[in-house]
C-alpha atoms as a PDB file:
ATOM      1  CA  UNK A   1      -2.585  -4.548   8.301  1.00  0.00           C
ATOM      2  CA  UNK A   2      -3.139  -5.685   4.800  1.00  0.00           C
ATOM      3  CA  UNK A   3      -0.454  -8.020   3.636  1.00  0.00           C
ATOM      4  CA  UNK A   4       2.103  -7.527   1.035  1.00  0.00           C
ATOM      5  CA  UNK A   5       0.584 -10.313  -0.911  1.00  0.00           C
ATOM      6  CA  UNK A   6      -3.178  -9.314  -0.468  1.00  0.00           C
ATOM      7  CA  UNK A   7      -1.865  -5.784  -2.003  1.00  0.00           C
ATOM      8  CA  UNK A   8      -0.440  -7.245  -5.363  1.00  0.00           C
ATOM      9  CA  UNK A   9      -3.554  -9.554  -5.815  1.00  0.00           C
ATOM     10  CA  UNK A  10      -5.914  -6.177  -5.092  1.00  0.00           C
ATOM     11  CA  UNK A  11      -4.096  -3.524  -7.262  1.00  0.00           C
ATOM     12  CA  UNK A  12      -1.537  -4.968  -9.923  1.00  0.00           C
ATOM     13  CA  UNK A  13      -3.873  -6.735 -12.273  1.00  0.00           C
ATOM     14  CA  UNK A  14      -6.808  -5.434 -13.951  1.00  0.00           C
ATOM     15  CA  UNK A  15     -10.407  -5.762 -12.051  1.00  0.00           C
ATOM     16  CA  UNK A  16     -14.034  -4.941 -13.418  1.00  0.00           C
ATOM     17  CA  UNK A  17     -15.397  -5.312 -16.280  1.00  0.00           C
ATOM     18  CA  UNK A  18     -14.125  -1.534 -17.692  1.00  0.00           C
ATOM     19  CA  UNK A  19     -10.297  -2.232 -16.596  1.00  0.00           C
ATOM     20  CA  UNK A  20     -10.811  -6.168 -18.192  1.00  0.00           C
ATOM     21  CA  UNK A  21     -11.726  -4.379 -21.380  1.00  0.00           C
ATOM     22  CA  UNK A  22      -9.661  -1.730 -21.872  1.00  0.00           C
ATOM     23  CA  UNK A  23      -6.592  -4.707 -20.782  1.00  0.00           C
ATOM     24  CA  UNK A  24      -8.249  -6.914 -23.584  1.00  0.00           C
ATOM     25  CA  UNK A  25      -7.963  -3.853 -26.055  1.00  0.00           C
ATOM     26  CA  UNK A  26      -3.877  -3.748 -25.388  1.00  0.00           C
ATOM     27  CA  UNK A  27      -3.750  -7.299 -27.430  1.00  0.00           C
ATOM     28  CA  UNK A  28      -5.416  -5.377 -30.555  1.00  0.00           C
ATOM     29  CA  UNK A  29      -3.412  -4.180 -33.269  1.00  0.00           C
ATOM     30  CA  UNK A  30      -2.912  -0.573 -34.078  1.00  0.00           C
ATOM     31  CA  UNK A  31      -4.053   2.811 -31.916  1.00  0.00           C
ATOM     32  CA  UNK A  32      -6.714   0.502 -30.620  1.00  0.00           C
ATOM     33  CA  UNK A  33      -4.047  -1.307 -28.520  1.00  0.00           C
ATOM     34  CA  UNK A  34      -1.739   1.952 -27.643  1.00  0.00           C
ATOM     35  CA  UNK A  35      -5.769   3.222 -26.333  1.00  0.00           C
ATOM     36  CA  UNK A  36      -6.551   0.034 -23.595  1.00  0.00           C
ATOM     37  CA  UNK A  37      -3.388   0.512 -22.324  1.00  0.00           C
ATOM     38  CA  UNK A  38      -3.830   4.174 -21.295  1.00  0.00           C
ATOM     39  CA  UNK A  39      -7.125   4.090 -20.211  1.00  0.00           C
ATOM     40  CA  UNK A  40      -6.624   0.762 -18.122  1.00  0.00           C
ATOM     41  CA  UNK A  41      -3.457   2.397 -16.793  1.00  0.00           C
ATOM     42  CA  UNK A  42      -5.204   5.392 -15.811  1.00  0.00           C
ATOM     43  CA  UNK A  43      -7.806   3.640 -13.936  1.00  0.00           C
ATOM     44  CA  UNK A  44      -5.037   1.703 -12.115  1.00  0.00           C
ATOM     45  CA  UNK A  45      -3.323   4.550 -11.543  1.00  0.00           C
ATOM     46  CA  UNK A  46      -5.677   6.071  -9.212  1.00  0.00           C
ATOM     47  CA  UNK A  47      -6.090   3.144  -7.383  1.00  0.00           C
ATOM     48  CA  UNK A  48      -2.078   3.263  -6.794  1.00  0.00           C
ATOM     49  CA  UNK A  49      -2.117   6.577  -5.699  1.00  0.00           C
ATOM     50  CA  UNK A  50      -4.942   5.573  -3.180  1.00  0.00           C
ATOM     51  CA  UNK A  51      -2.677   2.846  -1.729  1.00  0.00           C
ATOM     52  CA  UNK A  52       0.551   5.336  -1.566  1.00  0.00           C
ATOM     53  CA  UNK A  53      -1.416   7.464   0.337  1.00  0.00           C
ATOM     54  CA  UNK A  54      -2.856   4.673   3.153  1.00  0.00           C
ATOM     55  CA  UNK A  55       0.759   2.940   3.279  1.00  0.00           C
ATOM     56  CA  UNK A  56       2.429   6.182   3.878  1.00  0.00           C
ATOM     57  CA  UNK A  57      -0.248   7.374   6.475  1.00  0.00           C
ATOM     58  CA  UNK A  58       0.291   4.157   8.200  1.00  0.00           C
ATOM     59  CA  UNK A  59       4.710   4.717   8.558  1.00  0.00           C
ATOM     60  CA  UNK A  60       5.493   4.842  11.634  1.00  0.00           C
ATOM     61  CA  UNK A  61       8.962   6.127  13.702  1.00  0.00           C
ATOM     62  CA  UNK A  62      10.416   2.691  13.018  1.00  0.00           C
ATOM     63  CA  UNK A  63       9.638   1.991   9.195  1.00  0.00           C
ATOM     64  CA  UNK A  64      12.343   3.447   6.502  1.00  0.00           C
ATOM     65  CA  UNK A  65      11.167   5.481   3.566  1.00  0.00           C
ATOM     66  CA  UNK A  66      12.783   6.686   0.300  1.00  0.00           C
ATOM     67  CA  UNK A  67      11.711   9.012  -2.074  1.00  0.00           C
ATOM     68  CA  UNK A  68      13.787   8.948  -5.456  1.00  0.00           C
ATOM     69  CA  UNK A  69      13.271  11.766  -7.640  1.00  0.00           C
ATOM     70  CA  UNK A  70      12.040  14.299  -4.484  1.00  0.00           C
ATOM     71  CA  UNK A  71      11.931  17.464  -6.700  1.00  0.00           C
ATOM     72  CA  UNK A  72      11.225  20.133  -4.021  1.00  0.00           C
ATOM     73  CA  UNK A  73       9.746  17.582  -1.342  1.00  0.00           C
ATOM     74  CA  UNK A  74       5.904  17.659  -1.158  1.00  0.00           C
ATOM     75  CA  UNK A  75       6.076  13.786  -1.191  1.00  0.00           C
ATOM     76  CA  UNK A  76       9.452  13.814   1.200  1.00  0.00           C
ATOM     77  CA  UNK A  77       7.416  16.172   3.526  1.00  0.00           C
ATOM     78  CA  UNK A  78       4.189  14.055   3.914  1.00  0.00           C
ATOM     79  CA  UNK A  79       6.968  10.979   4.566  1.00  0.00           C
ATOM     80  CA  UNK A  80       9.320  12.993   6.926  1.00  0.00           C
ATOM     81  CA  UNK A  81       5.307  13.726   9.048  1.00  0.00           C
ATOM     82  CA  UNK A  82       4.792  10.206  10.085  1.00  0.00           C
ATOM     83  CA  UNK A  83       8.269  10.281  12.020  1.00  0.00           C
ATOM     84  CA  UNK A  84      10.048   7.485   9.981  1.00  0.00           C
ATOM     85  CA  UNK A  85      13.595   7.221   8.744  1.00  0.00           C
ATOM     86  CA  UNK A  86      13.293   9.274   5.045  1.00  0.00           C
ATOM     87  CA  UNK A  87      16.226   9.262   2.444  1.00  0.00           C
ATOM     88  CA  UNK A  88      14.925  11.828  -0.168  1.00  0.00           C
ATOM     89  CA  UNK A  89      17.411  12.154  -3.378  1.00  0.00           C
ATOM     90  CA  UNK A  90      16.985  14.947  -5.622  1.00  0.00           C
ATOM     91  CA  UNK A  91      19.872  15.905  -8.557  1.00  0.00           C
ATOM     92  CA  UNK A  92      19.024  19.275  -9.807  1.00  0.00           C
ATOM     93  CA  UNK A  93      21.111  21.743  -7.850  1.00  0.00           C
ATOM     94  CA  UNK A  94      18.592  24.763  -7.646  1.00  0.00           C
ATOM     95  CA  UNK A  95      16.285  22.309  -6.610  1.00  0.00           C
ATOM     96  CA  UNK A  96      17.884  20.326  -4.159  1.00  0.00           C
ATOM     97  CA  UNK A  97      18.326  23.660  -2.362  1.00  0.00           C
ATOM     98  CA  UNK A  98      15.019  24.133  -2.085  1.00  0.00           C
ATOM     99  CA  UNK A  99      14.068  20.346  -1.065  1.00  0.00           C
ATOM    100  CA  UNK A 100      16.891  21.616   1.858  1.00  0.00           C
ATOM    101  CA  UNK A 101      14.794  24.362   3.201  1.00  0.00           C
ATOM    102  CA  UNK A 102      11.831  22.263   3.029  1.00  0.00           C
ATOM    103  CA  UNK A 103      12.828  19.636   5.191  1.00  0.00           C
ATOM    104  CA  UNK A 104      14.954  21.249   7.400  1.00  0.00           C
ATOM    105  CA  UNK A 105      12.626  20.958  10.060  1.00  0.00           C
ATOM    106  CA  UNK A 106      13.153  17.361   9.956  1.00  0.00           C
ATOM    107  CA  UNK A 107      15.780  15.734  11.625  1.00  0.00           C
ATOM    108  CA  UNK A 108      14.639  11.963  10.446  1.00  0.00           C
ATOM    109  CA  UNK A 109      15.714  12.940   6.797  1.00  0.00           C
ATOM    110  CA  UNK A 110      18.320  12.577   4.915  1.00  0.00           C
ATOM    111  CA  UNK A 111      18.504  14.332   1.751  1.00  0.00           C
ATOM    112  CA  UNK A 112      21.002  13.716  -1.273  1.00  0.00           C
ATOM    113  CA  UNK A 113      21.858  16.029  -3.725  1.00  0.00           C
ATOM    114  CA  UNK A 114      21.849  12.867  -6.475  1.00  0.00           C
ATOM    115  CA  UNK A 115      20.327  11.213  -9.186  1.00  0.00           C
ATOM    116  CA  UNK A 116      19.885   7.308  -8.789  1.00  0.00           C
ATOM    117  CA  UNK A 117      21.177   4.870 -11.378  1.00  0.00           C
ATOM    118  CA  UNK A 118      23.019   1.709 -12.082  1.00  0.00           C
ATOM    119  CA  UNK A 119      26.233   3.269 -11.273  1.00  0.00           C
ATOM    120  CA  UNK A 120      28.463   5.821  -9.189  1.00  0.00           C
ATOM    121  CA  UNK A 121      29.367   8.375 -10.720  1.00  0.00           C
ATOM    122  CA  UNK A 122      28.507  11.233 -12.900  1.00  0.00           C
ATOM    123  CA  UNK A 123      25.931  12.091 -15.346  1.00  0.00           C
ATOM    124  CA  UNK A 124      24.151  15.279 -17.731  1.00  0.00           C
ATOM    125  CA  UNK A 125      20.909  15.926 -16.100  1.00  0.00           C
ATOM    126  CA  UNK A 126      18.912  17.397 -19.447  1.00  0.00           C
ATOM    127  CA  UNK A 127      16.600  19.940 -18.051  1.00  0.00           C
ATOM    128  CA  UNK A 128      13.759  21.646 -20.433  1.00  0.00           C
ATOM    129  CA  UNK A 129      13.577  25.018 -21.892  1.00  0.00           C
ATOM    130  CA  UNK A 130      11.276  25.830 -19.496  1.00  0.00           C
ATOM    131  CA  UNK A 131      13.454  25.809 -16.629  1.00  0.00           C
ATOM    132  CA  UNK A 132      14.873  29.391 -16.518  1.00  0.00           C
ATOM    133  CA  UNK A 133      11.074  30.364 -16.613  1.00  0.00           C
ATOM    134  CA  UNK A 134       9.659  28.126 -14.651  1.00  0.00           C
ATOM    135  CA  UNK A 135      12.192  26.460 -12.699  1.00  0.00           C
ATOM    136  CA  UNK A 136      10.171  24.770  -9.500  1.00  0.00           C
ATOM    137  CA  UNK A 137       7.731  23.365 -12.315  1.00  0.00           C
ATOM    138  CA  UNK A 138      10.137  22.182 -15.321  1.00  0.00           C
ATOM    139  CA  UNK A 139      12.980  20.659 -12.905  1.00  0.00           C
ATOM    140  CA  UNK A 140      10.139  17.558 -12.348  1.00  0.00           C
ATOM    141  CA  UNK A 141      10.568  16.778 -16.130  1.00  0.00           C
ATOM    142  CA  UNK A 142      14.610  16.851 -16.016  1.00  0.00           C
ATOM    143  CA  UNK A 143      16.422  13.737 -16.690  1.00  0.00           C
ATOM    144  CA  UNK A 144      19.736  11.449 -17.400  1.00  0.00           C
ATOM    145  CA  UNK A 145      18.108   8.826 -19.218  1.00  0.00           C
ATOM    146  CA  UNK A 146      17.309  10.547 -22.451  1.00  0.00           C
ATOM    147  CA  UNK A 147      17.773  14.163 -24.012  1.00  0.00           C
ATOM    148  CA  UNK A 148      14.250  14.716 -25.047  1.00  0.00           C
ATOM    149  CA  UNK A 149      14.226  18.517 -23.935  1.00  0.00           C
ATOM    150  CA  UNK A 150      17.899  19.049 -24.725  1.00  0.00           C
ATOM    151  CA  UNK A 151      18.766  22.690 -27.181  1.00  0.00           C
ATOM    152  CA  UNK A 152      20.348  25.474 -27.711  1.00  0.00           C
ATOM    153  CA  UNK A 153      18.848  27.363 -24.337  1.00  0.00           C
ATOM    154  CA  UNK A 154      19.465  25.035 -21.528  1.00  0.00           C
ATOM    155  CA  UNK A 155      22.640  23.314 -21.045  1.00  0.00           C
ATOM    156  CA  UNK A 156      22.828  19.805 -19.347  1.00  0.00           C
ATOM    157  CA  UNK A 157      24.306  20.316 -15.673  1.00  0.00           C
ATOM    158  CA  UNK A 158      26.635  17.861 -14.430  1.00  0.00           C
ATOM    159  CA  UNK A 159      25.079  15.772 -11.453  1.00  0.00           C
ATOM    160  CA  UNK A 160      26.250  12.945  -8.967  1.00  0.00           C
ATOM    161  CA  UNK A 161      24.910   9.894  -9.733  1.00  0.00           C
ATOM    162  CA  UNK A 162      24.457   7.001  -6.678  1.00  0.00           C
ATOM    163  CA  UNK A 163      24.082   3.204  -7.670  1.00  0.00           C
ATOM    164  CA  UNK A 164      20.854   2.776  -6.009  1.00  0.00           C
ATOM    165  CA  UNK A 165      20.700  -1.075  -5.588  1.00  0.00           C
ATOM    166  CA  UNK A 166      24.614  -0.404  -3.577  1.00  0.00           C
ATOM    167  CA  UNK A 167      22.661   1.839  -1.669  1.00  0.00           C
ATOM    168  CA  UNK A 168      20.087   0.293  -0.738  1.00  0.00           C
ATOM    169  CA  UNK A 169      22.014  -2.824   0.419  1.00  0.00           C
ATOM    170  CA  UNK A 170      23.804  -0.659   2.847  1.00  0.00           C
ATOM    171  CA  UNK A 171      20.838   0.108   4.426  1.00  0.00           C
ATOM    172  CA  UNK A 172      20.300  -1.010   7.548  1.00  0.00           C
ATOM    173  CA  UNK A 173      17.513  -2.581   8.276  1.00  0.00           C
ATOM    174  CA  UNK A 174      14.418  -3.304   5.859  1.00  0.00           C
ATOM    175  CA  UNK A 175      12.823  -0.182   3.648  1.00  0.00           C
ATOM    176  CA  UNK A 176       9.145  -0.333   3.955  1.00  0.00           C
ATOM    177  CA  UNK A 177       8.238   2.274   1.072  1.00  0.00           C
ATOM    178  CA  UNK A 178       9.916   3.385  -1.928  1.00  0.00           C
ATOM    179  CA  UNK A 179       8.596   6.183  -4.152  1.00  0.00           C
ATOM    180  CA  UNK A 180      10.588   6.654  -7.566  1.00  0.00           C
ATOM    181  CA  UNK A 181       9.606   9.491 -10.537  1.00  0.00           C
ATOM    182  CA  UNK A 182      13.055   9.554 -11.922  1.00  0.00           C
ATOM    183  CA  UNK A 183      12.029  10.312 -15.548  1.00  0.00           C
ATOM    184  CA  UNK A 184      13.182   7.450 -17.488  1.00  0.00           C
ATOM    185  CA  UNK A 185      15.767   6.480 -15.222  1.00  0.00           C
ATOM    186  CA  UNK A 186      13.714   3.837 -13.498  1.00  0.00           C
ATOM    187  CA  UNK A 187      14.814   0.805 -16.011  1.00  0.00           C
ATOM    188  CA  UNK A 188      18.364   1.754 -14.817  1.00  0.00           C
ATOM    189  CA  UNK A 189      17.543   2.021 -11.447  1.00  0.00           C
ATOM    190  CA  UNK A 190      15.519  -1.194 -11.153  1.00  0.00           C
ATOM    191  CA  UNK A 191      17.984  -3.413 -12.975  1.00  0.00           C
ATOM    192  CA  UNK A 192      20.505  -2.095 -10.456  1.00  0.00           C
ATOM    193  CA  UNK A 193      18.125  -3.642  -7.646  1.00  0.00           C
ATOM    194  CA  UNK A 194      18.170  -6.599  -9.118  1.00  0.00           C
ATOM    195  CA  UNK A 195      21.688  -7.220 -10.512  1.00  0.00           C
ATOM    196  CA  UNK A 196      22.784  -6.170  -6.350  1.00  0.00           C
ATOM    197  CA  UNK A 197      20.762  -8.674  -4.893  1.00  0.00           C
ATOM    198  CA  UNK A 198      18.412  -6.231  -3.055  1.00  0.00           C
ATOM    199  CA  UNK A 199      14.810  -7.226  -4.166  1.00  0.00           C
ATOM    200  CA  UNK A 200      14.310  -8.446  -0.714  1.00  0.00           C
ATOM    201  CA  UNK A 201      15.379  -5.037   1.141  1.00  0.00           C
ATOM    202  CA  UNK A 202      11.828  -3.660   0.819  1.00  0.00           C
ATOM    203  CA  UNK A 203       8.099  -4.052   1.000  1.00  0.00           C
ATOM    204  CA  UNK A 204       6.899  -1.493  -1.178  1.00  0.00           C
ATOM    205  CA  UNK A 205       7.557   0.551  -4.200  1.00  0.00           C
ATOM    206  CA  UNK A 206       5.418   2.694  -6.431  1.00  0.00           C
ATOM    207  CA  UNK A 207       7.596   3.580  -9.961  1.00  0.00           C
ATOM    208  CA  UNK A 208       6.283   6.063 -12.436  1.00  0.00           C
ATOM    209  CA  UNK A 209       7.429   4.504 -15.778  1.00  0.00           C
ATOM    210  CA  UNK A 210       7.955   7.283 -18.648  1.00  0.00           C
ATOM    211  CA  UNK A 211       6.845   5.052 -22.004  1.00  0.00           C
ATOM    212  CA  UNK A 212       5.619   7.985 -23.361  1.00  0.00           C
ATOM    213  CA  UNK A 213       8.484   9.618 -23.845  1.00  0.00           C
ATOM    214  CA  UNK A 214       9.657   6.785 -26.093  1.00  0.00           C
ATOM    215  CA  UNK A 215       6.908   4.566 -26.724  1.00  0.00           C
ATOM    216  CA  UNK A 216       9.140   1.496 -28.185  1.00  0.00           C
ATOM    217  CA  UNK A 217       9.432   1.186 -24.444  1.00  0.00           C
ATOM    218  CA  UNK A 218       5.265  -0.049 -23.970  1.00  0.00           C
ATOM    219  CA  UNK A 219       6.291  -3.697 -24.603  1.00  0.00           C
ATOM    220  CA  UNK A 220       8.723  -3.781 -21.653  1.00  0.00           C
ATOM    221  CA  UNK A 221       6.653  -2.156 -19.061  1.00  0.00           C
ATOM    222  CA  UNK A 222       3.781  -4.619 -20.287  1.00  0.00           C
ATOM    223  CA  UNK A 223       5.907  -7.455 -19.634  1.00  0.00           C
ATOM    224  CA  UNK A 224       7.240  -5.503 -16.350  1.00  0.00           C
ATOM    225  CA  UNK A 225       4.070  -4.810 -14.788  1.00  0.00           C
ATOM    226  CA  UNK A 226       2.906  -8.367 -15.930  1.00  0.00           C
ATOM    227  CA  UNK A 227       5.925  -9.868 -13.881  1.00  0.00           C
ATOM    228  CA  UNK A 228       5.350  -7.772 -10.998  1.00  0.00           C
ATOM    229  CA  UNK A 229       1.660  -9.225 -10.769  1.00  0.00           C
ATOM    230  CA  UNK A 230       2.934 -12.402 -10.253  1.00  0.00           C
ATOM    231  CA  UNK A 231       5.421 -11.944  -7.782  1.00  0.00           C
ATOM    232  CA  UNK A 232       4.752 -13.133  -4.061  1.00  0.00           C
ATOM    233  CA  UNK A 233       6.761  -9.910  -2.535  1.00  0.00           C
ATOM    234  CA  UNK A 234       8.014  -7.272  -3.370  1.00  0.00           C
ATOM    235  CA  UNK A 235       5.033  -5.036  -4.426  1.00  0.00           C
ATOM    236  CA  UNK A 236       6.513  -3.286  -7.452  1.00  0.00           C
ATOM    237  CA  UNK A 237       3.147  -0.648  -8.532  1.00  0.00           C
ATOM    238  CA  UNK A 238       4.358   0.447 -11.911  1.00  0.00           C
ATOM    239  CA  UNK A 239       1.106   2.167 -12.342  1.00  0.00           C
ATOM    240  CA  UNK A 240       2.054   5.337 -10.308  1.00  0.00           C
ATOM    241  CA  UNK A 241       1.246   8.088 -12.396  1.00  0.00           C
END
């Protein structure tokens, strides 16, 4: 089995001549730098969705799993196959109910009816105008972190919040493979990792970041993904896209 270290050296910095370049064009100034930065990302998102998928075929009844941001549970579902220990969290009520009858096959998961944060609590989960149309679809794009889709059609719904580096502290037992799409939330969620303490509770996570829904954000996950390429374990892929 590949080691954790052997991973972050293979997929967290750019490789090849194409990925060097377009990582060379994020030092230029204007579009040109806003351009590398996609197109390198792009490239290096594939390749993270390539590892996701060998990692997760390779969980076994023992590992733990936890998918953050489960919308209706394709990812939860190809978790909850292998046999291991899945905690699935999913805040969007209509949702969440059908995440339930999705994995209610499976009695190695645990789902939670939850967004992830910093904090317990409450919070306005924002959903887009497209949810009372398309409701399966538009509930992937609904968040707590910012009010981007927020007007006059869709009102925010209350949701539970869980303080996700608490929780995963309370885990027992290591986490071998975390998978978070939690729409701008994942700053939040991460800093909560870190201020608990709980860096060294897992192996593996694969964050989809959200700068493009507010691109004053690209400098931080630059300097994020640049840390995480340095570090000797976890494997933080913030290039899951």
């Amino acid at each position: 089995m590949t080691s954790v270290q052997d991973m972050i050296r293979a997929d967290l910095s750019p490789h090849g001549a194409m990925e060097m370049l377009f990582a060379a064009c994020e030092h230029l100034p204007g579009g040109l730098s806003a351009i590398g930065y996609r197109k390198k990302k792009r490239r290096m998102g594939a390749r993270a969705h390539e590892r996701f998928a060998k990692i997760a075929a390779q969980l076994t009844p023992d590992d733990i799993a936890i998918d953050l941001g489960a919308n209706v549970g394709e990812i939860t579902t190809e978790l909850a196959r292998t046999g291991a220990i899945v905690h699935a969290f999913e805040p969007e009520p209509e949702t969440f109910k059908l995440l339930q009858s999705n994995l209610q096959s499976y009695p190695n998961v645990t789902l939670y009816n939850s967004a992830v944060s910093g904090r317990d609590g409450t919070a306005s989960l924002i959903l887009p105008a497209s949810f009372s149309d398309i409701p399966r679809s538009a509930s992937k794009a609904a968040s707590i972190a910012h009010d981007r889709y927020r007007n006059d059609e869709v009102a925010a719904v209350e949701v539970r919040t869980t303080d996700f580096g608490r929780f995963l502290n309370a885990i027992e037992g290591r986490v071998r493979l975390i998978k978070m799409d939690v729409e701008g939330a994942e700053w939040d969620v991460l800093q909560a990792i870190s201020d608990a303490g709980a860096m060294d509770k897992f192996d593996l996570m694969f964050v989809e970041t959200h700068e493009r829904l507010d691109p004053a954000m690209l400098p931080v996950v630059r300097q994020q993904q640049e840390l995480a390429a340095r570090r000797q374990h976890p494997y933080v892929n913030l290039y899951w896209t």
